[in-house]
Protein backbone atom coordinates (compact mmCIF):
# COMPACT_ATOMS: atom_id res chain seq x y z
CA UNK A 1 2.12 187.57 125.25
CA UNK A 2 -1.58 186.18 125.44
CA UNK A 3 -3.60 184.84 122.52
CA UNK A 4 -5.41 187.68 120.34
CA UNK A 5 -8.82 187.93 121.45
CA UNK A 6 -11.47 186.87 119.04
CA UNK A 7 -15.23 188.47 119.38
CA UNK A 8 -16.58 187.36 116.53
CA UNK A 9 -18.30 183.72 117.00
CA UNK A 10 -20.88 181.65 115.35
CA UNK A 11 -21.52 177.33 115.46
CA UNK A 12 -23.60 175.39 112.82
CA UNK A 13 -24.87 172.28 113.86
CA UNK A 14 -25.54 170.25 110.91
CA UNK A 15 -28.23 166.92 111.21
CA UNK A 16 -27.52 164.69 107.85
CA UNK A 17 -29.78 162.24 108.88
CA UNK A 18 -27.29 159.43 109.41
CA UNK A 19 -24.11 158.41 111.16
CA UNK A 20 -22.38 157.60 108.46
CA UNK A 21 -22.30 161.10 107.16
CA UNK A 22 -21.63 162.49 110.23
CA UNK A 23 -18.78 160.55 109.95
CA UNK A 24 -17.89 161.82 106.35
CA UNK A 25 -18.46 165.20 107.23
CA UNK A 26 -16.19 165.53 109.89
CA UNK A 27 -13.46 163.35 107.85
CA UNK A 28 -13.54 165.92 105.08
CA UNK A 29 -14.06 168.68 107.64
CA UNK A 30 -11.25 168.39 110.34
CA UNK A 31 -8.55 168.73 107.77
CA UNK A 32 -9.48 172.05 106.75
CA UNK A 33 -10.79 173.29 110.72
CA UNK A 34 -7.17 172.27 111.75
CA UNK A 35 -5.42 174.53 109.56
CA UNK A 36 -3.69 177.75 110.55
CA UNK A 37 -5.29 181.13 109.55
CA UNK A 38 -4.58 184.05 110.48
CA UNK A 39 -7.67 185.64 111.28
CA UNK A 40 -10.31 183.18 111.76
CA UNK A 41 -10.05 179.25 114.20
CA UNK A 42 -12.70 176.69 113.86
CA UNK A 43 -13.13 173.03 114.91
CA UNK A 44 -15.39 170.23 114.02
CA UNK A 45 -17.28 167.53 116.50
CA UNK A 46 -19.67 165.24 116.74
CA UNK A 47 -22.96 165.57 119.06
CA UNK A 48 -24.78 163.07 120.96
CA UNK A 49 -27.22 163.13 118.99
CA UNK A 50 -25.62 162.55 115.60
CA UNK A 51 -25.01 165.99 114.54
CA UNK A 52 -22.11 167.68 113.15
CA UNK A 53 -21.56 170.83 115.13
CA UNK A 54 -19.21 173.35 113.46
CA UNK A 55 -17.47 176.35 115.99
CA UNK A 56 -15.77 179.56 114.35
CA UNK A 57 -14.17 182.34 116.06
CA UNK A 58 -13.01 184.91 114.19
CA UNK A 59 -10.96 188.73 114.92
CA UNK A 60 -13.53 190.50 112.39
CA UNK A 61 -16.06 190.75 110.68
CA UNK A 62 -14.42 189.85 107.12
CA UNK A 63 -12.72 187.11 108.70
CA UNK A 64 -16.47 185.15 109.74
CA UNK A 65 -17.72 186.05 106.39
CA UNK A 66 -15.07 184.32 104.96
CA UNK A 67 -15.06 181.32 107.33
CA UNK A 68 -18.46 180.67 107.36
CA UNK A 69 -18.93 180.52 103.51
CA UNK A 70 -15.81 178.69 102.92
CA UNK A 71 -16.74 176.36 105.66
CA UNK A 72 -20.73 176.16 104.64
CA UNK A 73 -19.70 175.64 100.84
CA UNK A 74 -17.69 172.44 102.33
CA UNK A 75 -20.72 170.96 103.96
CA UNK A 76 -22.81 171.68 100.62
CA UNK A 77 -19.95 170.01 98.44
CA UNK A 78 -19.49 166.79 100.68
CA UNK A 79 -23.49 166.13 101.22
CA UNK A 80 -24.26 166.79 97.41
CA UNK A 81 -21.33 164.55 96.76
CA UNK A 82 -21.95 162.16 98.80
CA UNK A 83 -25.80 161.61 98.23
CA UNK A 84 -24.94 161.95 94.41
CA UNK A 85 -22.86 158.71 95.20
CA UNK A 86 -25.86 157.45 96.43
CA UNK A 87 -27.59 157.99 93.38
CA UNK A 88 -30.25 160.21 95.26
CA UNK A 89 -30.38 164.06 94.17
CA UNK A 90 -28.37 167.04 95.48
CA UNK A 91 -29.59 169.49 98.08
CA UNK A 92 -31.01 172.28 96.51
């Protein structure tokens, strides 16, 4: 039996402006891309040029909806945390 066939595909390359949270991203990132859903894969790696770079595939429609603002509310979360931490201001 071969693997269902997923047409629906979109990356996000995010550029925090530093290593180190290109680090934390993918740390709080990988967890969640390496989970099992039914409808939707993604995975989470690093670019050359210290980027974040974000791949979903997904059966449907619904299903990249879903992924993407799940995944994109994520990235919002850790980088308003994490510059909060820093005592700098959120991302609006």
């Amino acid at each position: 039996m071969s693997a269902p066939v997923e047409p629906w595909t979109a990356t996000v390359t995010v550029r925090p402006g530093s290593k180190a949270l290109v680090a934390m991203l993918e740390r709080a990132l990988r967890p969640e891309a390496e989970r099992e859903v039914p409808r939707a894969r993604s995975a989470v790696r690093r670019t050359a040029d210290d980027a974040l770079e974000l791949e979903i595939r997904a059966r449907d429609s619904g299903a990249m909806r879903a992924a993407l603002n799940t995944h994109l509310g994520w990235i919002q979360l850790s980088l308003a945390t994490a510059r909060s931490a820093a005592g700098s201001s959120p991302p609006t």
